[in-house]
Protein backbone atom coordinates (compact mmCIF):
# COMPACT_ATOMS: atom_id res chain seq x y z
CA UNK A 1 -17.30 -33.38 -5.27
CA UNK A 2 -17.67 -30.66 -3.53
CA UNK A 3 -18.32 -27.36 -5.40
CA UNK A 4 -16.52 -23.97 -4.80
CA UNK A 5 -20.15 -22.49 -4.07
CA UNK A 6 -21.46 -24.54 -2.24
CA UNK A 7 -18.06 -24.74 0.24
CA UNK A 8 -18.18 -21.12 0.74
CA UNK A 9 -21.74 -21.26 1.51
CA UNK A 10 -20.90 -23.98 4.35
CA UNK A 11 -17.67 -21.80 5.40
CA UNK A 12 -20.00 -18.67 5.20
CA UNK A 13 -17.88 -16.61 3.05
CA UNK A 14 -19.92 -15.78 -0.04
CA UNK A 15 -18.84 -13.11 -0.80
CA UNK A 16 -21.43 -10.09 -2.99
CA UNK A 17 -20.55 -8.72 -6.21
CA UNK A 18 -20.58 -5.14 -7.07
CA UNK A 19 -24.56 -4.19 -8.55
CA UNK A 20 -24.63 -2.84 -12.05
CA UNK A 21 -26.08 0.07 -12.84
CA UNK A 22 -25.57 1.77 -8.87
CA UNK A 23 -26.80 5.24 -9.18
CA UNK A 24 -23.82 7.18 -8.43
CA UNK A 25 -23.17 8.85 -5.25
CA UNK A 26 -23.22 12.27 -4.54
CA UNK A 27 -19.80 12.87 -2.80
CA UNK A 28 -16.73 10.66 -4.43
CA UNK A 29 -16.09 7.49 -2.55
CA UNK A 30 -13.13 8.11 0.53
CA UNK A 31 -9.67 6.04 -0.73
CA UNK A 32 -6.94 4.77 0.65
CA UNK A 33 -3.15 5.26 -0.83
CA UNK A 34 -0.17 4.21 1.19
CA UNK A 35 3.59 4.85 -0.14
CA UNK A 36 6.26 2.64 1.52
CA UNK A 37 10.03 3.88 1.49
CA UNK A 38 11.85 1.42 2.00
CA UNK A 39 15.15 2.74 3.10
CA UNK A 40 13.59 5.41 5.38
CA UNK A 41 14.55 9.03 5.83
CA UNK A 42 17.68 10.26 7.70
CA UNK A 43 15.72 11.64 11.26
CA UNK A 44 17.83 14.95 11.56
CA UNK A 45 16.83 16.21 7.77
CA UNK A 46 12.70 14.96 8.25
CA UNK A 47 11.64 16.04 11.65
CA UNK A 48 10.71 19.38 12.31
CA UNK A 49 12.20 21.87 14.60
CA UNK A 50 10.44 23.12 17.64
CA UNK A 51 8.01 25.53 15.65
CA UNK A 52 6.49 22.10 14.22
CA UNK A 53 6.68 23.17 10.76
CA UNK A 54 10.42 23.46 9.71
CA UNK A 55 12.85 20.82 8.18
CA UNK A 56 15.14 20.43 5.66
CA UNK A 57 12.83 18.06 3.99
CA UNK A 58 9.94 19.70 4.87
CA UNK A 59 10.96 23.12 3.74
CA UNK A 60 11.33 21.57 -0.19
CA UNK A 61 6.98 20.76 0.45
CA UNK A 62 6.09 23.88 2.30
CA UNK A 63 3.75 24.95 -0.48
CA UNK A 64 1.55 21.76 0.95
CA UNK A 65 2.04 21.99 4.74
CA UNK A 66 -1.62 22.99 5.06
CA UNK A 67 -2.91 20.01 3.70
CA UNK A 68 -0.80 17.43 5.44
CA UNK A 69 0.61 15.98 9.29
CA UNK A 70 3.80 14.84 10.50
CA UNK A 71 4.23 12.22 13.38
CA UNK A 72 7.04 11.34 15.27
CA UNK A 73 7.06 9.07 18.45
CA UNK A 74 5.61 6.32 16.57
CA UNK A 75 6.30 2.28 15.29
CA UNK A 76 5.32 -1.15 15.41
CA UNK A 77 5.61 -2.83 19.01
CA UNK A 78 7.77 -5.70 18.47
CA UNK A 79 8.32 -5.21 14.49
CA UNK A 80 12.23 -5.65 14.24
CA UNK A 81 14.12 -7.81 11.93
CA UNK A 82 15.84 -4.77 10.35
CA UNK A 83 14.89 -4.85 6.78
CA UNK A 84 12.56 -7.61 7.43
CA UNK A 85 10.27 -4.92 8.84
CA UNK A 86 9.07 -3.45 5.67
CA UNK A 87 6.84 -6.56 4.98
CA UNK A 88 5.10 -5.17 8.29
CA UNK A 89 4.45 -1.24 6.99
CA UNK A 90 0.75 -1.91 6.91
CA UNK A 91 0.10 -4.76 8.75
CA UNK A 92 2.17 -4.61 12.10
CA UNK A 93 3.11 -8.40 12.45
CA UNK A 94 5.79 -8.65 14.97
CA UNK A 95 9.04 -9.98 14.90
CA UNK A 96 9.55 -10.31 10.84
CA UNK A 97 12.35 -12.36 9.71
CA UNK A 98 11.97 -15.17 12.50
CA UNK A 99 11.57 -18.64 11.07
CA UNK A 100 7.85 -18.63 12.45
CA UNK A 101 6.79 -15.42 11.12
CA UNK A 102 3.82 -15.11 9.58
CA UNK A 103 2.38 -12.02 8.74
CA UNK A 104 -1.11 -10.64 8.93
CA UNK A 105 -3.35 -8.80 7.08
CA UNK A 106 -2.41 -5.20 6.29
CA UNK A 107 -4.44 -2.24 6.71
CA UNK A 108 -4.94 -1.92 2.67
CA UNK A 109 -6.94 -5.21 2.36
CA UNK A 110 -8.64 -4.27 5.98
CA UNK A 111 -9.92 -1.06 3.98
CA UNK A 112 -10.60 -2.91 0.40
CA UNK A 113 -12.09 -5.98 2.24
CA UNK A 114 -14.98 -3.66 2.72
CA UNK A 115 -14.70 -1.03 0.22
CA UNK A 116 -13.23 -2.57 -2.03
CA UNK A 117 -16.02 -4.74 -4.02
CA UNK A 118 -17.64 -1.27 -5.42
CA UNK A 119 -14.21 -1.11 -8.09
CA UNK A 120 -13.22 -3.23 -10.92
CA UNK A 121 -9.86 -3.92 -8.41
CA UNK A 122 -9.82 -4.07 -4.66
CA UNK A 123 -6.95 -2.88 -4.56
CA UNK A 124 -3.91 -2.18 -6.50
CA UNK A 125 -0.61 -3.17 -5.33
CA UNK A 126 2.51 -1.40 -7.06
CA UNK A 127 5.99 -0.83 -6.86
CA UNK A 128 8.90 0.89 -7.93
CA UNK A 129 12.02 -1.03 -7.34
CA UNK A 130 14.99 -3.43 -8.93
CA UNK A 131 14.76 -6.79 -8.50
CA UNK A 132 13.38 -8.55 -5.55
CA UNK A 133 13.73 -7.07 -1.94
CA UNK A 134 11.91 -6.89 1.56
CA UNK A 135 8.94 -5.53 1.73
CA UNK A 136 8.71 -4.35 -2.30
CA UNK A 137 5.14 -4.99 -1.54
CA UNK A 138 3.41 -3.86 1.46
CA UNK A 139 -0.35 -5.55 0.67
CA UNK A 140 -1.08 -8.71 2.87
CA UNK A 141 -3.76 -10.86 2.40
CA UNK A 142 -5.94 -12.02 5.65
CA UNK A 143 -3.92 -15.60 5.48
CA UNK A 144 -0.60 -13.54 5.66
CA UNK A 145 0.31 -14.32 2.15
CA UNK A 146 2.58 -10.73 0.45
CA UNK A 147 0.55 -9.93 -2.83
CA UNK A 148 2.66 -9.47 -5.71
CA UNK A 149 3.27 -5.77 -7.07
CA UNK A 150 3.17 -4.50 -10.34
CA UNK A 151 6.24 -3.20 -11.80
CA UNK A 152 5.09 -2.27 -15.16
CA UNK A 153 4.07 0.91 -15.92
CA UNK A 154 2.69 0.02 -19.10
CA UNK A 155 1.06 -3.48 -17.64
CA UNK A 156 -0.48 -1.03 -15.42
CA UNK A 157 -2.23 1.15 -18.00
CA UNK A 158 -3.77 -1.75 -19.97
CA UNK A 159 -4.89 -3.64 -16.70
CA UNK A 160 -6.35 -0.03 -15.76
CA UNK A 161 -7.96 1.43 -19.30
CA UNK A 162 -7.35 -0.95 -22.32
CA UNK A 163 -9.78 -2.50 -23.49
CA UNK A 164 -8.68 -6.43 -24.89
CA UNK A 165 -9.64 -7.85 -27.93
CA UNK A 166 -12.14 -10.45 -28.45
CA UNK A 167 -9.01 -13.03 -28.76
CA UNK A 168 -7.88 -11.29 -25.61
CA UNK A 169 -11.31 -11.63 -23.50
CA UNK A 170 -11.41 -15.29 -24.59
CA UNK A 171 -8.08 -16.21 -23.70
CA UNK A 172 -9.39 -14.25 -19.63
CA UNK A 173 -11.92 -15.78 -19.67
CA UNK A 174 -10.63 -19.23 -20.28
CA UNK A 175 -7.49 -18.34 -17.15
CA UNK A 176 -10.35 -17.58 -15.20
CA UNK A 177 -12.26 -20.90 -16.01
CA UNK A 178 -9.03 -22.95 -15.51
CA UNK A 179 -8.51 -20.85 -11.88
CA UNK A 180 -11.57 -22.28 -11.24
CA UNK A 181 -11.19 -25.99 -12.05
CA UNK A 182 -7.72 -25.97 -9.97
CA UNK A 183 -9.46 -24.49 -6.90
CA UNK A 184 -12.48 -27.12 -7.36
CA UNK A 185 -9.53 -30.20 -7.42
CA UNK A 186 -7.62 -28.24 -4.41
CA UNK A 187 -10.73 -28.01 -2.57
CA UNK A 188 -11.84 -31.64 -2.93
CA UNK A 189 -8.95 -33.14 -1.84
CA UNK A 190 -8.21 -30.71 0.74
CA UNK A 191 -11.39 -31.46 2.63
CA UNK A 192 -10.62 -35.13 1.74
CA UNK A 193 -7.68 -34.02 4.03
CA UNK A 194 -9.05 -32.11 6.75
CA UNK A 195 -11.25 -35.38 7.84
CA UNK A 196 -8.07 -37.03 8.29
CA UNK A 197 -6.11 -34.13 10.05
CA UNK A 198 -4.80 -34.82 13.35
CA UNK A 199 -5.56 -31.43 15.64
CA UNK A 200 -2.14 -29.96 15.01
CA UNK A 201 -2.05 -29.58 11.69
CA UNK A 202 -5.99 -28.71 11.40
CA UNK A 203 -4.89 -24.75 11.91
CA UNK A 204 -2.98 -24.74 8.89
CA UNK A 205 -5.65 -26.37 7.12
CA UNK A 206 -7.77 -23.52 8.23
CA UNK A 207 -5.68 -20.41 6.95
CA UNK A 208 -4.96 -22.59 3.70
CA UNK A 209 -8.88 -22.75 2.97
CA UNK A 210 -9.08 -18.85 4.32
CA UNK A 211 -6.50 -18.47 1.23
CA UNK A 212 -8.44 -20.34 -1.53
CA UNK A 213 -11.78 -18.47 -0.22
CA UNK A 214 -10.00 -15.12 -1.02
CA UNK A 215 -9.18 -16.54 -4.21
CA UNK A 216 -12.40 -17.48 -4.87
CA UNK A 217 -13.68 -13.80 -4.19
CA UNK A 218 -10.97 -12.41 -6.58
CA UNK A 219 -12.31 -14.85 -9.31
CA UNK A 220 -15.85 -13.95 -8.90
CA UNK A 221 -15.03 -10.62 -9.48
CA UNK A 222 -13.02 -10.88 -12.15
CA UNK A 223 -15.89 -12.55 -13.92
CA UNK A 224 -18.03 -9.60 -13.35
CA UNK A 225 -15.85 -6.86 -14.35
CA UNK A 226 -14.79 -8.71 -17.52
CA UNK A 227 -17.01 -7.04 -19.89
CA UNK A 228 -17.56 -4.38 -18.38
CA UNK A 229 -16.24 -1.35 -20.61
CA UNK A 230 -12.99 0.34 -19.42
CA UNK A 231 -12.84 4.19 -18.45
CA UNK A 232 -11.31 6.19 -21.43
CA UNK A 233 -8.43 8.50 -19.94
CA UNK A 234 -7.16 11.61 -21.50
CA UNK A 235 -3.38 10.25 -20.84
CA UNK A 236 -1.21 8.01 -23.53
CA UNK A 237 -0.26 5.18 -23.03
CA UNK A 238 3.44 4.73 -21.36
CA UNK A 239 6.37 3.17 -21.88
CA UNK A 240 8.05 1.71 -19.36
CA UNK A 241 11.27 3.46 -17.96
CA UNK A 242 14.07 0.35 -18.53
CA UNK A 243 16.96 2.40 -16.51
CA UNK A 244 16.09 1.03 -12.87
CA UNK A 245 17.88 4.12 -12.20
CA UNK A 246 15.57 6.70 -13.18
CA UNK A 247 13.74 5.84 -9.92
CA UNK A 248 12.44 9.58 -9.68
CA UNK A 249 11.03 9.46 -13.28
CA UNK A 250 9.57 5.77 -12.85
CA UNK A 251 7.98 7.12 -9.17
CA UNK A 252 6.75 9.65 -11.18
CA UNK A 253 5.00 7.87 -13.67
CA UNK A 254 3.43 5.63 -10.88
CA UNK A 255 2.33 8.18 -9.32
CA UNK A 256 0.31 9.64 -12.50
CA UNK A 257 -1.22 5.80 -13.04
CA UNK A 258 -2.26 5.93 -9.64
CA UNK A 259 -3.94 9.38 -9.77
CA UNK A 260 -5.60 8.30 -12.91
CA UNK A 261 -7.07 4.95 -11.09
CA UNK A 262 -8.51 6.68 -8.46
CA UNK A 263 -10.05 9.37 -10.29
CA UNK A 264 -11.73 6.81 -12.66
CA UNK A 265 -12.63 4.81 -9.54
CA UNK A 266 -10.92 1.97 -10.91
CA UNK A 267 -9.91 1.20 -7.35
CA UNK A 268 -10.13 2.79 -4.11
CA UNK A 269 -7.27 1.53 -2.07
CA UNK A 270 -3.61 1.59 -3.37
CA UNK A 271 -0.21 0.25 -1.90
CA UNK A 272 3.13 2.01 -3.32
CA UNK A 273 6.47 0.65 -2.46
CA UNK A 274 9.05 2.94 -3.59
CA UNK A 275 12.62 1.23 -3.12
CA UNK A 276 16.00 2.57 -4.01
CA UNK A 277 17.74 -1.06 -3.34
CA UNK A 278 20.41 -1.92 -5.55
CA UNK A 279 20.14 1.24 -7.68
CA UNK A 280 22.24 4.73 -7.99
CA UNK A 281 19.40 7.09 -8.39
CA UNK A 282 19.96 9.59 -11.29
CA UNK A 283 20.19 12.75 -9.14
CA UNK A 284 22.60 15.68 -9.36
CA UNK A 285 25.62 14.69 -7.08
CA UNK A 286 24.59 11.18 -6.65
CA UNK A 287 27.41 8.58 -7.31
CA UNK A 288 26.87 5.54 -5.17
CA UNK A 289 24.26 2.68 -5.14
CA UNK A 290 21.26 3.85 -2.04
CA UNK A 291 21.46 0.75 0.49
CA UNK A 292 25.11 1.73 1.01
CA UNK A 293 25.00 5.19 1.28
CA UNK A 294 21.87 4.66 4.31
CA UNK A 295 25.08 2.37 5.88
CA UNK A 296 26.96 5.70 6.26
CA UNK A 297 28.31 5.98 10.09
CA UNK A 298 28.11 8.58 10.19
CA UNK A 299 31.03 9.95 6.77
CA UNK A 300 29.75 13.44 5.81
CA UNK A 301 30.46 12.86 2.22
CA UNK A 302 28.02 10.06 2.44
CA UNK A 303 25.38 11.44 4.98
CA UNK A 304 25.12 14.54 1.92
CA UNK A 305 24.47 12.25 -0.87
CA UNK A 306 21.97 10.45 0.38
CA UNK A 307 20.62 13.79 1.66
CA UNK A 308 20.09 14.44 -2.35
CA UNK A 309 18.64 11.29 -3.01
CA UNK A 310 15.78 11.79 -0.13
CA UNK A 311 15.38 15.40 -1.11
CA UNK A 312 14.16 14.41 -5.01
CA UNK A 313 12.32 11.71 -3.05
CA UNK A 314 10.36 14.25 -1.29
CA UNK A 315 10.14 17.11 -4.05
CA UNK A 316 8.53 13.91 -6.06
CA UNK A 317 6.02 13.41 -2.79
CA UNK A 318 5.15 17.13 -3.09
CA UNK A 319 4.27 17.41 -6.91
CA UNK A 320 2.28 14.25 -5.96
CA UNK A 321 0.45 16.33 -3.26
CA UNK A 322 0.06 19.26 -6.05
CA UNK A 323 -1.42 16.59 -8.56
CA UNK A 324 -3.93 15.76 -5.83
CA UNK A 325 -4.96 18.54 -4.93
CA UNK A 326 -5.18 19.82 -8.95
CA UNK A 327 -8.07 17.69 -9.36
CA UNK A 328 -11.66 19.38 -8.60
CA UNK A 329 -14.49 17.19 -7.62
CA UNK A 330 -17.55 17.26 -5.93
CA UNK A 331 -17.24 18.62 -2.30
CA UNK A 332 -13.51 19.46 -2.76
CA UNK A 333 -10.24 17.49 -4.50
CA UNK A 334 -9.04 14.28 -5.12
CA UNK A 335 -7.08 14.95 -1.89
CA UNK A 336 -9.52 15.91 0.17
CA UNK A 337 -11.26 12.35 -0.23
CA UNK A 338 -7.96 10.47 -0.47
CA UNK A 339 -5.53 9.56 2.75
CA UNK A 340 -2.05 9.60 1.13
CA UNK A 341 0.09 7.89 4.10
CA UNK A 342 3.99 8.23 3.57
CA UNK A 343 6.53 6.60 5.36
CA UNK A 344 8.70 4.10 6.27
CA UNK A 345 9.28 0.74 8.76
CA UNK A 346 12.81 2.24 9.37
CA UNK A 347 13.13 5.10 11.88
CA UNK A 348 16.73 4.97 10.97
CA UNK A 349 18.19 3.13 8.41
CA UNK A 350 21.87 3.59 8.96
CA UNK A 351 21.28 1.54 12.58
CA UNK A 352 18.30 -0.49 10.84
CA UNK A 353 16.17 0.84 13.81
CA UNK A 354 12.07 0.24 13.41
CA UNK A 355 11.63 3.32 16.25
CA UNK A 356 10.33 6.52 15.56
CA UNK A 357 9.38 6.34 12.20
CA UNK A 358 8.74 9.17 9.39
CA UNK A 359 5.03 9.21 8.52
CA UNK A 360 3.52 11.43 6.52
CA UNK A 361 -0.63 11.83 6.78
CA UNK A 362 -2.48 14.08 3.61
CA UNK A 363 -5.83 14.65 2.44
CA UNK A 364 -8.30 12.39 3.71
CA UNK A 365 -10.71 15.49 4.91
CA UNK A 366 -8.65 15.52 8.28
CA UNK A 367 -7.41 19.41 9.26
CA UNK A 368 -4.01 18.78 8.90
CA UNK A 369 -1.03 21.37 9.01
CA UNK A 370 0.51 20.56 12.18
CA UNK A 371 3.61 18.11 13.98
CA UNK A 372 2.08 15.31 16.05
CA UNK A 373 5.13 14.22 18.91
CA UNK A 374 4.56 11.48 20.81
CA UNK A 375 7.21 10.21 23.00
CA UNK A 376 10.58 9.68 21.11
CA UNK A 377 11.44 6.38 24.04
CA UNK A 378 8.08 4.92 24.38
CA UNK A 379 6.88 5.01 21.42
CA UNK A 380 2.69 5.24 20.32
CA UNK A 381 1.69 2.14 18.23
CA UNK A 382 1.95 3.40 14.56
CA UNK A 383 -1.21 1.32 14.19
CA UNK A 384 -3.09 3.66 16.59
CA UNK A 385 -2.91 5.96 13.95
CA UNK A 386 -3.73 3.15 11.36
CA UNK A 387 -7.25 3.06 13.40
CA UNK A 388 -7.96 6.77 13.27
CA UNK A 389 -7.15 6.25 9.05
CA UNK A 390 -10.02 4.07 9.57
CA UNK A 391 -12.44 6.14 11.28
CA UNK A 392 -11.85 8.15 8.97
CA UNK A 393 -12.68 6.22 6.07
CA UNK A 394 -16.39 5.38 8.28
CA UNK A 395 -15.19 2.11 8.64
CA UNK A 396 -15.80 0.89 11.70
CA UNK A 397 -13.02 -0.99 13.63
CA UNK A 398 -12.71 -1.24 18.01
CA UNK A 399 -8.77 -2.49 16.82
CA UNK A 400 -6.12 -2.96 14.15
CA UNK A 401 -2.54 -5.03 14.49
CA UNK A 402 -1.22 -3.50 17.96
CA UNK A 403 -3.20 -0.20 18.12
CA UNK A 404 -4.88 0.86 21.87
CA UNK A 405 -7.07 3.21 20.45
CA UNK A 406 -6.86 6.16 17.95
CA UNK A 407 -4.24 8.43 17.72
CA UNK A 408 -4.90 11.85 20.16
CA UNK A 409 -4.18 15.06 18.16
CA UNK A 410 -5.43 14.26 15.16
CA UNK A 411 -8.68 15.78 14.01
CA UNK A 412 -10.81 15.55 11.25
């Protein structure tokens, strides 16, 4: 039979594992943490007025405008499919929704793909949200395949900083093991398969194997970090919120596990899908479930609530940035060595229009502070900007998805 090692050795794919015992740098490692909203922003309250600096929404972070940059002008060429689109946030993939979609791999696995074997996880994919919807995660794997989110806030903390017992350790161990022994059975009669494969179907073959050697990866390294000792955190452990509707509080509380995952360097690269599908946010003034209230055509009355719901949306995105940039470390704050990217796959979600999107851009070490316009018609490629992220992050990349080079404007 053939063994998992020795088919990734053939397929060239072995992948290293982080060293022990890595002296530690002298500058904090760069990260990576994008926040998807699903249901957009309403354009007229989140773009700024001529000045560049101005907006309803805006005005409620002013406090931060130093440290962060707005784009307009931007989106995915040929990402449609209404809600469909949020799948393609990070990634780009056009024309979601279509039976023959398949999706491709999204900037946060780009980034942890190389960064990402220094951490105990790659990457960390999370979300805030009520049952199951479009796009609740945003993290793609290279063979197109959505990875699933965690929803827990307490799951979160023990995955992050509990140590398990002995019982517990075993009983990982032994998942791991039996991981293993399914992938060895797949693979065998897989490549039994592939001999027999007329041309056609010898593609799929290859992105299926391209998924079991990420797998692979994923269960070398969780044999490594095993036992390893967790970081101890100075923060209790939570309890989950149960009212779906508390979606400020529960963002909240993400938002704090997140902070503390980073600054542990637990991981480096973080997805966030905050969705308000299905749910009647507890806000002041807010009577009607979100998805609705984005369908508004335009009724005042509706157009206002919603306005409330985005507004403690954004106040939440500013004590975020606050948190951030509360956090001293070498060379400057947790900000200043973190990209936070903010935004959304709809430009409008009344119209379900993927133009123009609302993006947000803090920290990262880029000199931010400013409105970046491109044109509002023909729009830039939102993954132009996706390749400047990646410059800087020093990771080298000539493209990414759709992009024709990095974004002009921005500087760093």
């Amino acid at each position: 039979m053939t063994t998992r090692r020795h088919f990734l050795r053939a397929a060239g794919a072995c992948l290293a594992l982080p060293s022990i015992g890595r002296a530690a740098e002298t500058l904090p490692p760069k990260r990576l943490f994008a926040i998807h909203v699903p249901l957009g922003m309403m354009p007229q309250f989140f773009f700024p007025d001529e000045s560049g600096s101005s907006s309803p929404y805006l005005d409620l972070v002013a406090p931060h405008r130093p440290y962060f940059t707005t784009f307009s002008g931007l989106s995915h060429p040929g990402v449609d499919g209404n809600h469909h689109a949020g799948q393609c946030f990070l990634s780009g993939a056009p024309h979601p929704g279509q039976p023959t979609f398949r999706n491709s791999l999204s900037l946060d696995q780009f980034v942890a793909e190389r960064v990402g074997l220094e951490t105990r996880f790659p990457s960390l994919a999370v979300t805030v949200s009520k049952g199951e919807h479009y796009g609740d995660s945003v993290a793609i794997s290279r063979s197109g395949v959505m990875l699933p989110a965690e929803k827990s806030a307490e799951n979160l903390y023990r995955r992050l900083f509990v140590a398990g017992t002995p019982a517990e350790k075993a009983a990982t161990m032994r998942r791991i093991g039996s991981g293993g022994s399914v992938i060895d059975l797949i693979l065998d009669k897989a490549t039994r398969l592939q001999n027999s494969a007329v041309p056609e179907d010898r593609d799929r073959l290859d992105q299926y194997f391209e998924s079991i050697r990420e797998l692979e990866g994923r269960l070398q390294r969780s044999i490594e970090w095993e036992n390893r000792p967790k970081p101890a955190v100075d923060y209790p452990q939570p309890k989950d919120i149960a009212d779906a509707n508390e979606v400020i509080a529960r963002s909240k509380l993400m938002f704090d596990l997140i902070r503390l995952a980073l600054q542990t360097d637990s991981t480096r690269v973080v997805t966030l899908s905050l969705s308000t599908f299905s749910v009647v946010p507890h806000v002041p003034g807010v009577r009607n479930e979100t998805h609705g209230l984005t369908h508004h055509g335009n009724e005042p009355e509706k157009i206002a609530e919603l306005r409330r719901i985005e507004e403690a949306q954004m106040s939440a995105f500013g004590e975020l940035l606050q948190d951030f940039r509360s956090v001293g470390e070498t060379g400057g704050t947790l900000l200043d060595h973190t990209q936070i990217l903010y935004g959304s796959c709809l430009g409008n979600a009344n119209s379900h229009s993927t133009r123009n999107l609302p993006i947000v851009l803090a920290g990262g070490g880029f000199k931010h502070g400013s409105h970046l316009a491109f044109d509002a018609v023909n729009n830039t490629p939102l993954s132009n900007l996706f390749l400047s992220m990646l410059e800087g992050l020093e990771i080298e990349a000539d493209q990414f998805a759709s992009s024709t080079g990095t974004l002009t404007g921005l500087r760093s």
